[in-house]
N, C-alpha and C. Protein backbone atom coordinates (compact mmCIF):
# COMPACT_ATOMS: atom_id res chain seq x y z
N UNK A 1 8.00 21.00 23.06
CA UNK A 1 8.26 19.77 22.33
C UNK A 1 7.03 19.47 21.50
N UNK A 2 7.31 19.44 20.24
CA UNK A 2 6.30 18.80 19.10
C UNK A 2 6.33 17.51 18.78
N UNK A 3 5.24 16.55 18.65
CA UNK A 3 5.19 15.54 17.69
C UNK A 3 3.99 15.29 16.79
N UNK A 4 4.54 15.18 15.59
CA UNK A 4 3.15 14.67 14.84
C UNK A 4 3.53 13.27 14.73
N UNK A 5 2.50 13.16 14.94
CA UNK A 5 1.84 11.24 14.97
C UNK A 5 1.27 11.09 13.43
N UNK A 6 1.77 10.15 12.89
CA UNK A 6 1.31 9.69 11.63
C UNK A 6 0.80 8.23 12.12
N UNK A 7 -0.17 7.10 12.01
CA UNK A 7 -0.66 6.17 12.20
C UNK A 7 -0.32 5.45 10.74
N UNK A 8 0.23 4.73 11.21
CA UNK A 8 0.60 3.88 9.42
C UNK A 8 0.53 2.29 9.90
N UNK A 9 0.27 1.84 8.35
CA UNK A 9 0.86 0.10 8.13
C UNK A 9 2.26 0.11 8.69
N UNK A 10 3.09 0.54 7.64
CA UNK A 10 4.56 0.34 7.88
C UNK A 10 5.05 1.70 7.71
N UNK A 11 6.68 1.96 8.32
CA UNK A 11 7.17 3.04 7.77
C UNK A 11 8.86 2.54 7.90
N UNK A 12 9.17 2.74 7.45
CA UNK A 12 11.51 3.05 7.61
C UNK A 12 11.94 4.19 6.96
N UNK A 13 13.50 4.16 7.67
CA UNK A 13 13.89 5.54 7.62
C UNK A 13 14.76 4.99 7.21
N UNK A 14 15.68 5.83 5.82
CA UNK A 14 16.88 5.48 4.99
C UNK A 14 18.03 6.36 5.72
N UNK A 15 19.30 6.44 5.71
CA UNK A 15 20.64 7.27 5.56
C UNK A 15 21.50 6.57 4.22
N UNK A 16 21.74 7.73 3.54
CA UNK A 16 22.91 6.91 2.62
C UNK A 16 22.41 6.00 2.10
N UNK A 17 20.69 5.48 1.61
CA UNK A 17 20.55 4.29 1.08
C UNK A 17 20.70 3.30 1.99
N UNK A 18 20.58 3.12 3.31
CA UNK A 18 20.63 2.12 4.15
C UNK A 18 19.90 2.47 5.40
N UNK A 19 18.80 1.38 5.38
CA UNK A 19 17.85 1.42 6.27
C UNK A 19 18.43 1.71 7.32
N UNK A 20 17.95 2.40 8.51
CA UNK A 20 18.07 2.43 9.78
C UNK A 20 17.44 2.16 10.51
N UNK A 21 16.14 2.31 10.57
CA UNK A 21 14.73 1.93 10.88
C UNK A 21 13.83 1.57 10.63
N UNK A 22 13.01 0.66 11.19
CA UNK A 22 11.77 0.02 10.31
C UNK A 22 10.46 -0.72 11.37
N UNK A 23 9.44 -0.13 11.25
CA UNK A 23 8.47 -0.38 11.47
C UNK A 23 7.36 -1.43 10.48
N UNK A 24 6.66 -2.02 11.18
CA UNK A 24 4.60 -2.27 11.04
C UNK A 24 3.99 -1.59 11.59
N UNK A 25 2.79 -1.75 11.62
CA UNK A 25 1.83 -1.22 12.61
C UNK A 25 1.93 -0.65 12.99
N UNK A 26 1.51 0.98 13.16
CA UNK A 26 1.92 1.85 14.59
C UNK A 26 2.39 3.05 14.74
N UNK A 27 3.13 3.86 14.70
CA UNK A 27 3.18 5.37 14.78
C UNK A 27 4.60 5.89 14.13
N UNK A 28 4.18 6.84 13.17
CA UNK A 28 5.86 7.21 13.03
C UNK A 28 5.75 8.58 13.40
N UNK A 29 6.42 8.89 14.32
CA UNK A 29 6.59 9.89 15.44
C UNK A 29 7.74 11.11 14.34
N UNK A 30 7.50 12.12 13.73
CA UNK A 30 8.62 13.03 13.64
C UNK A 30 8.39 13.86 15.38
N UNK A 31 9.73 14.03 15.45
CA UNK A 31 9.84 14.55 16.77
C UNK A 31 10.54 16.02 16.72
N UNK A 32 10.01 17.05 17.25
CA UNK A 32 10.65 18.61 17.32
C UNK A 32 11.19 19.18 18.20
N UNK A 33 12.02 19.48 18.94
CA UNK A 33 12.24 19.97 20.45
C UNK A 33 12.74 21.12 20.45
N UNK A 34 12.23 22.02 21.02
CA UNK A 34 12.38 23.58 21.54
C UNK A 34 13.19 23.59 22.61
N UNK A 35 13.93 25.08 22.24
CA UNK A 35 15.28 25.28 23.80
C UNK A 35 14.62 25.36 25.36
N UNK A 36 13.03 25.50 25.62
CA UNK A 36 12.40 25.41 26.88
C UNK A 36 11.99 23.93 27.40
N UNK A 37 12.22 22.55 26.06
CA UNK A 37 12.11 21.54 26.38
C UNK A 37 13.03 20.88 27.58
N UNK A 38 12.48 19.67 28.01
CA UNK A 38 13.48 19.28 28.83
C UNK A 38 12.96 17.64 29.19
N UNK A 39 13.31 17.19 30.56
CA UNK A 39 13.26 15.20 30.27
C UNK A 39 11.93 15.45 30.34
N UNK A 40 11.25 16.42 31.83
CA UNK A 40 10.07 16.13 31.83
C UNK A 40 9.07 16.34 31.07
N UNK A 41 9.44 17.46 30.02
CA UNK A 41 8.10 17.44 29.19
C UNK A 41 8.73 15.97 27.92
N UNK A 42 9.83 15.97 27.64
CA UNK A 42 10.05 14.48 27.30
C UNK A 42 9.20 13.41 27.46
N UNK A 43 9.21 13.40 28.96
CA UNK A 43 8.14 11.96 29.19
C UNK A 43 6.95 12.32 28.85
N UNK A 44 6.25 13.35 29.18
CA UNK A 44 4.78 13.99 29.09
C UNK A 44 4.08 13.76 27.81
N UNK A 45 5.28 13.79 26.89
CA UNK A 45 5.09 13.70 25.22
C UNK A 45 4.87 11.92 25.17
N UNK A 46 6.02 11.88 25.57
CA UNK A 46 5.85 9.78 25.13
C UNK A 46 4.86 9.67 25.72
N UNK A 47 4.31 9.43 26.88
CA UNK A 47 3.23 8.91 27.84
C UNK A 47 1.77 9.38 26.94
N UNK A 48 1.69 10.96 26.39
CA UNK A 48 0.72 11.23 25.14
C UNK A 48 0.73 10.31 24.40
N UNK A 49 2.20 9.99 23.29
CA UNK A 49 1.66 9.35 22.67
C UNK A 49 1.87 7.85 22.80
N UNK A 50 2.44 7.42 23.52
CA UNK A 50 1.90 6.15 23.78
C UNK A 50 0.42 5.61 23.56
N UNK A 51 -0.27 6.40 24.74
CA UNK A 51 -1.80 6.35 25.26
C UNK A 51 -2.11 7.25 24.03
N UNK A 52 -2.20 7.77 23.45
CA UNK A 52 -3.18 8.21 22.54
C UNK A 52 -3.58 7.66 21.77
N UNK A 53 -5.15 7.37 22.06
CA UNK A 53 -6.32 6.59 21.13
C UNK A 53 -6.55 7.03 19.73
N UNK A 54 -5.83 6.53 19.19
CA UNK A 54 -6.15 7.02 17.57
C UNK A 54 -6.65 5.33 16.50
N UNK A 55 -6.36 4.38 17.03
CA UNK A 55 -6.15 3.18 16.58
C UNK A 55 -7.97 2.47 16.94
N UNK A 56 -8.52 1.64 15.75
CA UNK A 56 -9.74 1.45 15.25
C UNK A 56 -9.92 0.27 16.49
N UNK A 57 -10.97 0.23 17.32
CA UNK A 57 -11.64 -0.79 17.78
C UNK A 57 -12.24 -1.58 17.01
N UNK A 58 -13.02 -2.86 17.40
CA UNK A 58 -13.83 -3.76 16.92
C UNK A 58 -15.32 -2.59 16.08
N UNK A 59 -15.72 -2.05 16.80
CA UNK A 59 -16.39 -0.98 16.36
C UNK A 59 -15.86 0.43 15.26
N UNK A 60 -14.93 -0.04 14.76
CA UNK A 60 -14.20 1.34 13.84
C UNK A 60 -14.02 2.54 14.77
N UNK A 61 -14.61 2.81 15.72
CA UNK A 61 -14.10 4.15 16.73
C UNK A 61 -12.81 4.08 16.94
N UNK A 62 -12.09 5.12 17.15
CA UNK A 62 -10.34 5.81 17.00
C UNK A 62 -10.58 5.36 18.57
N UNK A 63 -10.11 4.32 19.22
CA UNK A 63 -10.56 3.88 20.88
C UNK A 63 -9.24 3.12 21.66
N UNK A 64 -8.13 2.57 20.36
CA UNK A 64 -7.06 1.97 21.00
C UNK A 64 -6.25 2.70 21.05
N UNK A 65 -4.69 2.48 21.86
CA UNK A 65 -3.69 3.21 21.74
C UNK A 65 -2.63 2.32 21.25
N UNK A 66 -1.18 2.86 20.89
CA UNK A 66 -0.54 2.22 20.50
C UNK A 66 0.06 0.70 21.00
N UNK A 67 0.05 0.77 22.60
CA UNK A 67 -0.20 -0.52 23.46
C UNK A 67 -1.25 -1.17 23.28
N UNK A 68 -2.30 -1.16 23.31
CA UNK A 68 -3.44 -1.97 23.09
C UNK A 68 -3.32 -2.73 22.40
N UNK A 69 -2.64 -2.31 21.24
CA UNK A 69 -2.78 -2.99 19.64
C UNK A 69 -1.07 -3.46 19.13
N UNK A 70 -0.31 -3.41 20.40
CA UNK A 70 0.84 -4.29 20.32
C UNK A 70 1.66 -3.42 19.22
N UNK A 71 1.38 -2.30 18.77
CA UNK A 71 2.03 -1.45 17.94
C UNK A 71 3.97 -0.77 18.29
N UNK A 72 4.16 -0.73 16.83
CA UNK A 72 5.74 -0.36 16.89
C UNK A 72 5.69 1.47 16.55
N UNK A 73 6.39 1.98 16.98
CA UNK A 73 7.20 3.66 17.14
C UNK A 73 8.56 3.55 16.36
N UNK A 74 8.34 4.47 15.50
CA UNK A 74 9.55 4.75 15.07
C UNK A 74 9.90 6.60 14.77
N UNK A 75 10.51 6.61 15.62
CA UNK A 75 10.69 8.08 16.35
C UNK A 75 12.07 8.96 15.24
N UNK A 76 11.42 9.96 14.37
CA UNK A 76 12.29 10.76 13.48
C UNK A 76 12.30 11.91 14.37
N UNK A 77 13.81 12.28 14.46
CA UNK A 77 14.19 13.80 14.85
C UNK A 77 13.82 14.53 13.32
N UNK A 78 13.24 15.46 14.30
CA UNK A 78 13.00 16.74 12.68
C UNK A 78 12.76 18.31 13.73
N UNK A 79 14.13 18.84 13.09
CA UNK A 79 13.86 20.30 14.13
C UNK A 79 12.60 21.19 13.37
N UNK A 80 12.65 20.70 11.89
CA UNK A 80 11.59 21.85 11.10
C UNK A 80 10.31 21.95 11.62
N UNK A 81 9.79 20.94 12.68
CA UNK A 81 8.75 21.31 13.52
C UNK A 81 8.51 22.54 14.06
N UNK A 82 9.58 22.66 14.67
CA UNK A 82 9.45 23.94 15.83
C UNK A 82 9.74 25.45 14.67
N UNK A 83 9.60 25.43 13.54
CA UNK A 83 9.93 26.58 12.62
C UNK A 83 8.44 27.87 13.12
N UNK A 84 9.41 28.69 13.18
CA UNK A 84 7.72 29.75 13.04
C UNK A 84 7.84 30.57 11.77
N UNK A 85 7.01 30.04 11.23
CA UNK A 85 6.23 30.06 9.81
C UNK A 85 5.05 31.85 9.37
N UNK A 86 5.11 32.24 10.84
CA UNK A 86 3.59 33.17 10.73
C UNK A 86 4.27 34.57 9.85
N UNK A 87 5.48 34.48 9.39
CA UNK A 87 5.75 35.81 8.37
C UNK A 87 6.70 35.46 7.65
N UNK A 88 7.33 36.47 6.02
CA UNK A 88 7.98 36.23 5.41
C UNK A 88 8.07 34.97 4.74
N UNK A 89 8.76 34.63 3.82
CA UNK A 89 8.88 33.74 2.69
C UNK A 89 9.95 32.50 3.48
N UNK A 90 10.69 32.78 4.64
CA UNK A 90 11.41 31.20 5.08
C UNK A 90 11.18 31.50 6.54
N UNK A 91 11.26 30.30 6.65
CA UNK A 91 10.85 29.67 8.49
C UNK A 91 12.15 30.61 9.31
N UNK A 92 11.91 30.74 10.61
CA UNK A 92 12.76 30.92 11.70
C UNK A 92 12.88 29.73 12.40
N UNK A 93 14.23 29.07 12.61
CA UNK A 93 14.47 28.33 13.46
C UNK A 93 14.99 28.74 14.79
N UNK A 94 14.33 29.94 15.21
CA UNK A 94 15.42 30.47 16.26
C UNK A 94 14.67 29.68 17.89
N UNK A 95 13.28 29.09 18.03
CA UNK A 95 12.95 28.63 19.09
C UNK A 95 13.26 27.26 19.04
N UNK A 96 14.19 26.12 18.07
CA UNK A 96 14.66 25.13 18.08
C UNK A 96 15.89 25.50 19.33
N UNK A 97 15.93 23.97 20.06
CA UNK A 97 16.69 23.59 20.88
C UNK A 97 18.27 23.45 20.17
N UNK A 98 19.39 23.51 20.91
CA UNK A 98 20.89 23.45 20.28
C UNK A 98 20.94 22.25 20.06
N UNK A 99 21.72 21.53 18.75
CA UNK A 99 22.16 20.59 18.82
C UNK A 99 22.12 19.17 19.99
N UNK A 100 23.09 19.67 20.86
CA UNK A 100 23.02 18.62 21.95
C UNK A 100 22.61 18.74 22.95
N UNK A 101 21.63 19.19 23.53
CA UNK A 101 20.47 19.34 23.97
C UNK A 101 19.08 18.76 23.00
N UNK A 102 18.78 19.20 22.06
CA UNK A 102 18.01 17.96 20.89
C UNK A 102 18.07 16.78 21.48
N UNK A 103 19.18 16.19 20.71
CA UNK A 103 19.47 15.01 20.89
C UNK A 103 19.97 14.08 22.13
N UNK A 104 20.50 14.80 23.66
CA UNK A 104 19.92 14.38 24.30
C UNK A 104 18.35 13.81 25.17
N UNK A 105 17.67 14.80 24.27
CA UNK A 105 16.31 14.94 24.82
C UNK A 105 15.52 13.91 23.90
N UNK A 106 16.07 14.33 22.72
CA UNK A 106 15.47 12.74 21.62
C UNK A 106 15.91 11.11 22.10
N UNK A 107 16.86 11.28 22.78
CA UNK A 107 17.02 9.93 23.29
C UNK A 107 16.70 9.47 24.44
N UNK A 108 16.32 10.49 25.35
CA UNK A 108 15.72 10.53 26.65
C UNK A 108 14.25 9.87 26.41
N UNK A 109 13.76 10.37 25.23
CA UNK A 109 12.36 10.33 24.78
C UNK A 109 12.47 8.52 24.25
N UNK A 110 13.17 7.92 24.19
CA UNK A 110 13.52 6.92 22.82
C UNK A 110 13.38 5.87 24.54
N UNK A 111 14.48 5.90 25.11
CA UNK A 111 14.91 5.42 26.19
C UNK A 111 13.15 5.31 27.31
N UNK A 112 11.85 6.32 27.16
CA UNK A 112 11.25 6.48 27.98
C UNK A 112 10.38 5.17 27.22
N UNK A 113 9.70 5.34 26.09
CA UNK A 113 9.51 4.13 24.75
C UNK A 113 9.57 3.15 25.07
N UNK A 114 10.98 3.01 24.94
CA UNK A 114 11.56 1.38 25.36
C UNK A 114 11.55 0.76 26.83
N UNK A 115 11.35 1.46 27.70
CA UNK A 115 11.11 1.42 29.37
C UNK A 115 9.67 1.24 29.23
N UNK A 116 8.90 1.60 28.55
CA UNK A 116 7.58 1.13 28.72
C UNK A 116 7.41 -0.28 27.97
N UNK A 117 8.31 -0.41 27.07
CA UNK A 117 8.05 -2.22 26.61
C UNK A 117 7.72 -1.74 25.36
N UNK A 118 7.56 -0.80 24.88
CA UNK A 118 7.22 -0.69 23.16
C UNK A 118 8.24 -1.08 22.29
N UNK A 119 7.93 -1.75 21.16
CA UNK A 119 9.30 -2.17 20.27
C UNK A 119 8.97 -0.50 19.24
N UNK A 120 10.43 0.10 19.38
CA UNK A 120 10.63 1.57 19.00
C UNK A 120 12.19 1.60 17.87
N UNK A 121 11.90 1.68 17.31
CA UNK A 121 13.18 2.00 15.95
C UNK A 121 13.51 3.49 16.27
N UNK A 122 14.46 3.97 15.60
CA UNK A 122 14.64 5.33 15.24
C UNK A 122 15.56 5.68 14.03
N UNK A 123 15.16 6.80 13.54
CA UNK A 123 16.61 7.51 12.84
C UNK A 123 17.95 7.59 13.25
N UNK A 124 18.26 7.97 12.33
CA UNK A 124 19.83 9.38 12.86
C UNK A 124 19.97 10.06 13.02
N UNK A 125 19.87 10.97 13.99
CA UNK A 125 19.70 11.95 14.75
C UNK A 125 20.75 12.95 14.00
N UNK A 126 20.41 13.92 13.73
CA UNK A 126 21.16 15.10 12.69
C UNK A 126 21.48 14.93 11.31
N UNK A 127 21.18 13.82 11.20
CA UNK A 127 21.50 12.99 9.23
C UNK A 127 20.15 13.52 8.59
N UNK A 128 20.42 13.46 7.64
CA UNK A 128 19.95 13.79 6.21
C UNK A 128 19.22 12.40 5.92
N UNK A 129 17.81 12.15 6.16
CA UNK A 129 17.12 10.82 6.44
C UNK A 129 15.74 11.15 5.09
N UNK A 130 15.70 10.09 4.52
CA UNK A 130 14.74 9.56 3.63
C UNK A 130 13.71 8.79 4.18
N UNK A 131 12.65 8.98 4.69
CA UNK A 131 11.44 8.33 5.54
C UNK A 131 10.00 8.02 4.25
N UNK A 132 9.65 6.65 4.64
CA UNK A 132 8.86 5.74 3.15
C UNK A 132 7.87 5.30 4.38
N UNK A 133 6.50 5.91 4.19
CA UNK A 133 5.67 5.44 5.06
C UNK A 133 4.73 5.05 4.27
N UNK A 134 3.05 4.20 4.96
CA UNK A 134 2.05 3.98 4.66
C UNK A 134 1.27 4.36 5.52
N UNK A 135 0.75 5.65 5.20
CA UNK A 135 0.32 6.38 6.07
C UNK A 135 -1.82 5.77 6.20
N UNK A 136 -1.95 5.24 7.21
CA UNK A 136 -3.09 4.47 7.79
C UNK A 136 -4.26 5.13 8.11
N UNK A 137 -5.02 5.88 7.14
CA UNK A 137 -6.40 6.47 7.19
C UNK A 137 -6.85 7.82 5.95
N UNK A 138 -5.60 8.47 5.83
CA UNK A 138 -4.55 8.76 6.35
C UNK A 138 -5.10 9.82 7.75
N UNK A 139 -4.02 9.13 8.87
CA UNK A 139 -4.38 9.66 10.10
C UNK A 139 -3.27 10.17 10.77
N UNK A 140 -3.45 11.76 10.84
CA UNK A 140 -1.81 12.11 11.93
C UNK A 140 -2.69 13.24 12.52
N UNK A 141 -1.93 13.37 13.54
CA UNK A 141 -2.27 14.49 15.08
C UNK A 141 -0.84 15.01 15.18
N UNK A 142 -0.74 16.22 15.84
CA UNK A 142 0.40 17.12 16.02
C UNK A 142 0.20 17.49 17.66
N UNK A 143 0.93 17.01 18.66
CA UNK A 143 0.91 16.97 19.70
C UNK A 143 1.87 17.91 20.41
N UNK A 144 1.72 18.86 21.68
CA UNK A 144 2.87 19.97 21.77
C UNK A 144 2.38 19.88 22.93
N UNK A 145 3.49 19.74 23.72
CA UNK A 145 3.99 19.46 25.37
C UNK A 145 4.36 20.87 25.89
């Protein structure tokens, strides 16, 4: 399971010209899941990035996490994460997870979020999504469970 963490002002996610999601403050999560994924590395990932200190203290040091600082998640499925890229001219998607398996596991992940008390938006899971961020340093990490 992949996520890159983007740290932004704001971000939302379009379908069809109609918002679906929308953030302030706080992380916009594209999310990747591989066919060896499963709930538990699911949680392993949220609980990362939950707690991951990337967010400016009183001192400018990267020292808060997304709780600290009362921050919102807005969690994009994107299988093109998991592409392996290391030959030829187009990606292999062959270590992406099936369909529904994905997206059970993307909502497992969404569901773990919201059990911790984070206010968490999301996409549409298999749609064709337009994502408008303000990307905050600019600061992103790529995290793999």
């Amino acid at each position: 399971m992949i996520g890159l963490l983007q740290r932004v002002k704001q971000a939302r996610v379009e379908v069809v010209g109609e918002c679906v999601g929308e953030i302030g403050q706080g992380i916009l999560l594209l999310l990747g899941i591989e066919k060896e994924d499963n709930e538990a590395k699911a949680q392993r990932l949220c609980q990362r990035v939950l707690n991951y200190r990337i967010f400016s203290d009183s001192d400018d040091k990267m020292n808060l996490n997304l709780q600290q600082i009362q921050g919102q998640l807005l969690v994009v499925s994107q299988f093109t994460l998991v592409a392996d890229t290391r030959k030829g001219n187009r990606p292999s998607f062959s270590s992406a997870a099936a369909p529904p398996t994905s997206e059970k596991l993307y909502e497992h992940f969404i569901q773990q979020a919201r059990s911790a008390g984070v206010y968490c938006q999301t996409g549409l899971f298999g749609a064709d999504m337009q994502v408008e961020l303000i990307n905050d340093g600019p600061v992103t990490f790529s995290l793999t469970v």
